[in-house]
N, C-alpha and C. Protein backbone atom coordinates (compact mmCIF):
# COMPACT_ATOMS: atom_id res chain seq x y z
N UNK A 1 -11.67 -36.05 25.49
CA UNK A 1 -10.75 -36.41 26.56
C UNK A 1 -9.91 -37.62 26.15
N UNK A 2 -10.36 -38.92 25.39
CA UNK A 2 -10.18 -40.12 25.14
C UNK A 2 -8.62 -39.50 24.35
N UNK A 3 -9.22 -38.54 23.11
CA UNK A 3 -8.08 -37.99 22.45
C UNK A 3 -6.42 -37.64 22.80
N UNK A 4 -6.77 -36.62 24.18
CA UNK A 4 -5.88 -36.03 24.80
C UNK A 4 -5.30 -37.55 25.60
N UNK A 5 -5.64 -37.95 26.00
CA UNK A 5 -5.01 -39.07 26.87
C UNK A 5 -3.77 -40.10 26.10
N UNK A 6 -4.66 -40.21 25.21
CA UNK A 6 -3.98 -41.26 23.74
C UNK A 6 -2.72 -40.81 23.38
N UNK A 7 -2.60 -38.94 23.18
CA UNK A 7 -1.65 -38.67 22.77
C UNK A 7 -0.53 -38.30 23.35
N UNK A 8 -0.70 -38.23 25.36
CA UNK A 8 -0.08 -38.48 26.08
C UNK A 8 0.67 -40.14 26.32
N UNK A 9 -0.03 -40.70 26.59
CA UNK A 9 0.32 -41.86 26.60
C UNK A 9 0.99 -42.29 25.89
N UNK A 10 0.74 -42.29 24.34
CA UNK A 10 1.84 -42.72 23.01
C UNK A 10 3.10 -42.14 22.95
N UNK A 11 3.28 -40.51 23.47
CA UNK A 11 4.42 -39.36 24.11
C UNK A 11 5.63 -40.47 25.11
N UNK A 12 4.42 -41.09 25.47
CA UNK A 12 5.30 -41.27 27.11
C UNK A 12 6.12 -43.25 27.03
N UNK A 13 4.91 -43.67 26.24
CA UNK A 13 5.43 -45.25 25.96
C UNK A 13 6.91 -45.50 24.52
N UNK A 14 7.35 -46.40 24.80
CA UNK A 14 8.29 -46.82 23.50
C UNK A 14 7.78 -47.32 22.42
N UNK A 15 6.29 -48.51 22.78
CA UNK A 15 5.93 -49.41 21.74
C UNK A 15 4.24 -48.44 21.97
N UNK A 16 4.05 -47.09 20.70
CA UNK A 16 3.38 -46.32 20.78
C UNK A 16 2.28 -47.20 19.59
N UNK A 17 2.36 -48.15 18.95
CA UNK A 17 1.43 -49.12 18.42
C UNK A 17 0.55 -49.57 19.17
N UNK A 18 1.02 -50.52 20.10
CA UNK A 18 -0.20 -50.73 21.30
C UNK A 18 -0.49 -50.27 21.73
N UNK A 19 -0.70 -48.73 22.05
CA UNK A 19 -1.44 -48.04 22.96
C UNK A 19 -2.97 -48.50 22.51
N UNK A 20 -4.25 -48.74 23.50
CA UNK A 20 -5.27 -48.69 23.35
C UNK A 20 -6.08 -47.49 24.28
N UNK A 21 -6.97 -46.70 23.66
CA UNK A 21 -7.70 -46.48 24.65
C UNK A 21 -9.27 -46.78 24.69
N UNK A 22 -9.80 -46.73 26.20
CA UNK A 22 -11.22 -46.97 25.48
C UNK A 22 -12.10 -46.20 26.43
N UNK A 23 -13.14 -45.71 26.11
CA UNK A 23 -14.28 -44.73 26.81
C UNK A 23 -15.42 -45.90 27.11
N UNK A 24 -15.69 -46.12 28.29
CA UNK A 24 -16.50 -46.48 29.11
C UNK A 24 -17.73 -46.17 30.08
N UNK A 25 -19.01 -45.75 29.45
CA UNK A 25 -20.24 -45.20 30.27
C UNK A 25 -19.78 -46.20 31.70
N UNK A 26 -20.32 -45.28 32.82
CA UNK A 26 -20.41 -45.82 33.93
C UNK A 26 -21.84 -45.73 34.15
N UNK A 27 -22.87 -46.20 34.90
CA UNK A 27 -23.97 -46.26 35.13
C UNK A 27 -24.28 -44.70 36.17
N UNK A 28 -23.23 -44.48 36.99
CA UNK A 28 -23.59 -43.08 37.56
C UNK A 28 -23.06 -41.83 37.15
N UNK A 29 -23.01 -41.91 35.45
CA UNK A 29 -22.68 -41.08 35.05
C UNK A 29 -21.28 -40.20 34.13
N UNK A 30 -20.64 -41.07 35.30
CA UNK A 30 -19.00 -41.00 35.13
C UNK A 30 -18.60 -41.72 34.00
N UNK A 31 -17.80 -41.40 33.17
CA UNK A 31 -17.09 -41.82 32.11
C UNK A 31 -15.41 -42.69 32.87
N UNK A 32 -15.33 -44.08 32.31
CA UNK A 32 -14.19 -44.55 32.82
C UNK A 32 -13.44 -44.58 31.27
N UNK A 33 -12.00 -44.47 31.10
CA UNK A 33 -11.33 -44.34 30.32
C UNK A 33 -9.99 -45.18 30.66
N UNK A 34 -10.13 -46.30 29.45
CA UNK A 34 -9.23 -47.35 30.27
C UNK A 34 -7.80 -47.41 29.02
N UNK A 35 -6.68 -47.70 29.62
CA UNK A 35 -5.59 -47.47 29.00
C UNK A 35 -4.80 -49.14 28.96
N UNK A 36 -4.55 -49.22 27.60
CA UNK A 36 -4.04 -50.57 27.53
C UNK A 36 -2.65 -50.36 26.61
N UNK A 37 -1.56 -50.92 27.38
CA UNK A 37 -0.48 -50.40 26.92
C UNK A 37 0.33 -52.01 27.12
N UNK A 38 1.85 -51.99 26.07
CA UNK A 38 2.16 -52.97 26.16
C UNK A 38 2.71 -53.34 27.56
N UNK A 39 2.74 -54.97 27.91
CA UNK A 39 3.91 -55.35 29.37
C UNK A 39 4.96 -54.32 29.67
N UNK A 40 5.84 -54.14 28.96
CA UNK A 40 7.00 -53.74 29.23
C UNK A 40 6.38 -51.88 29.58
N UNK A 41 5.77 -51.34 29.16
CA UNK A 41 5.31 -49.80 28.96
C UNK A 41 4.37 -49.62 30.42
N UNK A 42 3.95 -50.63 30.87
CA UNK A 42 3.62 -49.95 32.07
C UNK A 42 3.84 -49.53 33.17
N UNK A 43 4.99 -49.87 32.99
CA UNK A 43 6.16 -48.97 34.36
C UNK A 43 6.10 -47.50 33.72
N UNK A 44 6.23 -47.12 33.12
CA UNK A 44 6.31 -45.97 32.07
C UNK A 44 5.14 -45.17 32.90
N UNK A 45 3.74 -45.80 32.42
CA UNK A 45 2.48 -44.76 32.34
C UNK A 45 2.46 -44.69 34.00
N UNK A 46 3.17 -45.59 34.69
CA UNK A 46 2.67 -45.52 36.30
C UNK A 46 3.82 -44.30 36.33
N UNK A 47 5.04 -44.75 36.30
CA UNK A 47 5.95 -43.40 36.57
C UNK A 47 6.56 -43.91 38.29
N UNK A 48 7.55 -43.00 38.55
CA UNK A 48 8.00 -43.59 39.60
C UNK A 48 6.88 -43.10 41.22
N UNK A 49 6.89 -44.13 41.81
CA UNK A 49 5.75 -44.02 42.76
C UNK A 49 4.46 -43.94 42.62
N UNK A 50 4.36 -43.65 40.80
CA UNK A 50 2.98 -43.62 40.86
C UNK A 50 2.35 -42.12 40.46
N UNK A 51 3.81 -41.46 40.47
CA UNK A 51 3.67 -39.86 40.03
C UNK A 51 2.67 -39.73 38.66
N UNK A 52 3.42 -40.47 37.27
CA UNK A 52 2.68 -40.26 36.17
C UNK A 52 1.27 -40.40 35.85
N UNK A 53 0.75 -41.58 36.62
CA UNK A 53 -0.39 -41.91 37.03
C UNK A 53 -1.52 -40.75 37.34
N UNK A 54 -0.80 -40.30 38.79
CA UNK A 54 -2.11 -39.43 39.52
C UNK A 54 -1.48 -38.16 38.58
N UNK A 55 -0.74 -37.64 37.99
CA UNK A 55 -1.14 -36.47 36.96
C UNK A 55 -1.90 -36.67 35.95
N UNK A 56 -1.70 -37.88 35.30
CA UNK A 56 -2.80 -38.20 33.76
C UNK A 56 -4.59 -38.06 34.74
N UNK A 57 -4.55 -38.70 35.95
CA UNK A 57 -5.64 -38.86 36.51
C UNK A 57 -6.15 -37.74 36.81
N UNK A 58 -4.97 -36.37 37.63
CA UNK A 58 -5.83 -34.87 37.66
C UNK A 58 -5.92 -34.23 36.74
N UNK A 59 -5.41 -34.73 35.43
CA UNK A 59 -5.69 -33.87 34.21
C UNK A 59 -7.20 -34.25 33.45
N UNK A 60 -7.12 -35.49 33.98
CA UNK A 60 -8.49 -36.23 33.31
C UNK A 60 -9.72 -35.29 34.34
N UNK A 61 -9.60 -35.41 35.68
CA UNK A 61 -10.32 -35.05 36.11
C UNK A 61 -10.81 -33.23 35.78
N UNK A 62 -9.99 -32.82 36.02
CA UNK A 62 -9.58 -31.39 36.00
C UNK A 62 -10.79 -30.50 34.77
N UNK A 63 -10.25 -31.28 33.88
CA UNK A 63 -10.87 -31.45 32.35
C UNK A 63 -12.15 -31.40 32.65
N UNK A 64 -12.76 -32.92 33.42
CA UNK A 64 -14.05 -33.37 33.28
C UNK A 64 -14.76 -32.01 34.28
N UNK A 65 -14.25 -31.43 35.14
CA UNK A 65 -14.63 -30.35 36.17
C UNK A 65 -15.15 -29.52 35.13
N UNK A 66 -14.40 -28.80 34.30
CA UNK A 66 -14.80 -28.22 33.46
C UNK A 66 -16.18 -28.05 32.53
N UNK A 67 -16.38 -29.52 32.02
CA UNK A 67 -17.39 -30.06 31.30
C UNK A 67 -18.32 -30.54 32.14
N UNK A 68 -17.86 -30.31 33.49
CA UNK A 68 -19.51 -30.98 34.14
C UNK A 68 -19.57 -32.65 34.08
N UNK A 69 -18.36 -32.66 33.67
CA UNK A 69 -18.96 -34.50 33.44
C UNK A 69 -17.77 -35.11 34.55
N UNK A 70 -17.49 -36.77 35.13
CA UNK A 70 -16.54 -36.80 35.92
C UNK A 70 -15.66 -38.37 34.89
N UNK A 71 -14.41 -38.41 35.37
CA UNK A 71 -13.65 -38.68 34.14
C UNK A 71 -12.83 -39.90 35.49
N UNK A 72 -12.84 -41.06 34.97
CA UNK A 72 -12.14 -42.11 35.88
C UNK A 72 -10.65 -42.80 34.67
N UNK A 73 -9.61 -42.61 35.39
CA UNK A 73 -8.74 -43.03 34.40
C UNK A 73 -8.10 -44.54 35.02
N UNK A 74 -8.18 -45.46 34.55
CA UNK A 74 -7.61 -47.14 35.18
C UNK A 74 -6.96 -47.40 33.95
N UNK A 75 -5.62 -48.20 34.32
CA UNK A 75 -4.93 -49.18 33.80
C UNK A 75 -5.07 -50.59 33.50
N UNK A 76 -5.37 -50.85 32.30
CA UNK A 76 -5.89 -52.45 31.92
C UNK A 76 -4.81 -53.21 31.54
N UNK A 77 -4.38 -54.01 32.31
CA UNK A 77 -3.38 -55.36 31.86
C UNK A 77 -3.85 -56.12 31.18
């Protein structure tokens, strides 16, 4: 999943160097997957209203439905 996200994200930002991502055990199970992108690029990954956001988020999820596992996607400043 970490994969697919990365290569969205780098798609979607200008300064595709800083993209970070990182996979995060949650204690109940859930995997959090946190996205670190430069200042200027995070207007980008939010999208207007917030659109780009909750699609990377139902794709993450969508995915994790699949695999049985559940998939949390947050933005790290």
């Amino acid at each position: 999943m970490r994969d697919a996200i990365e290569m969205i994200v780098k798609a979607l930002v200008d300064d595709s160097d800083n993209v970070d991502i990182r996979e995060v055990e949650q204690r109940n199970g859930a995997t959090l997957i946190e996205v670190r992108v430069a200042p200027n690029d995070v207007g980008k990954i939010i999208g207007k209203q917030g659109k780009t956001i909750r699609a990377l988020r139902s794709l993450a999820r969508i995915a994790g439905a699949r695999k049985n596992r559940r998939y949390l996607l947050e933005i790290v400043e």
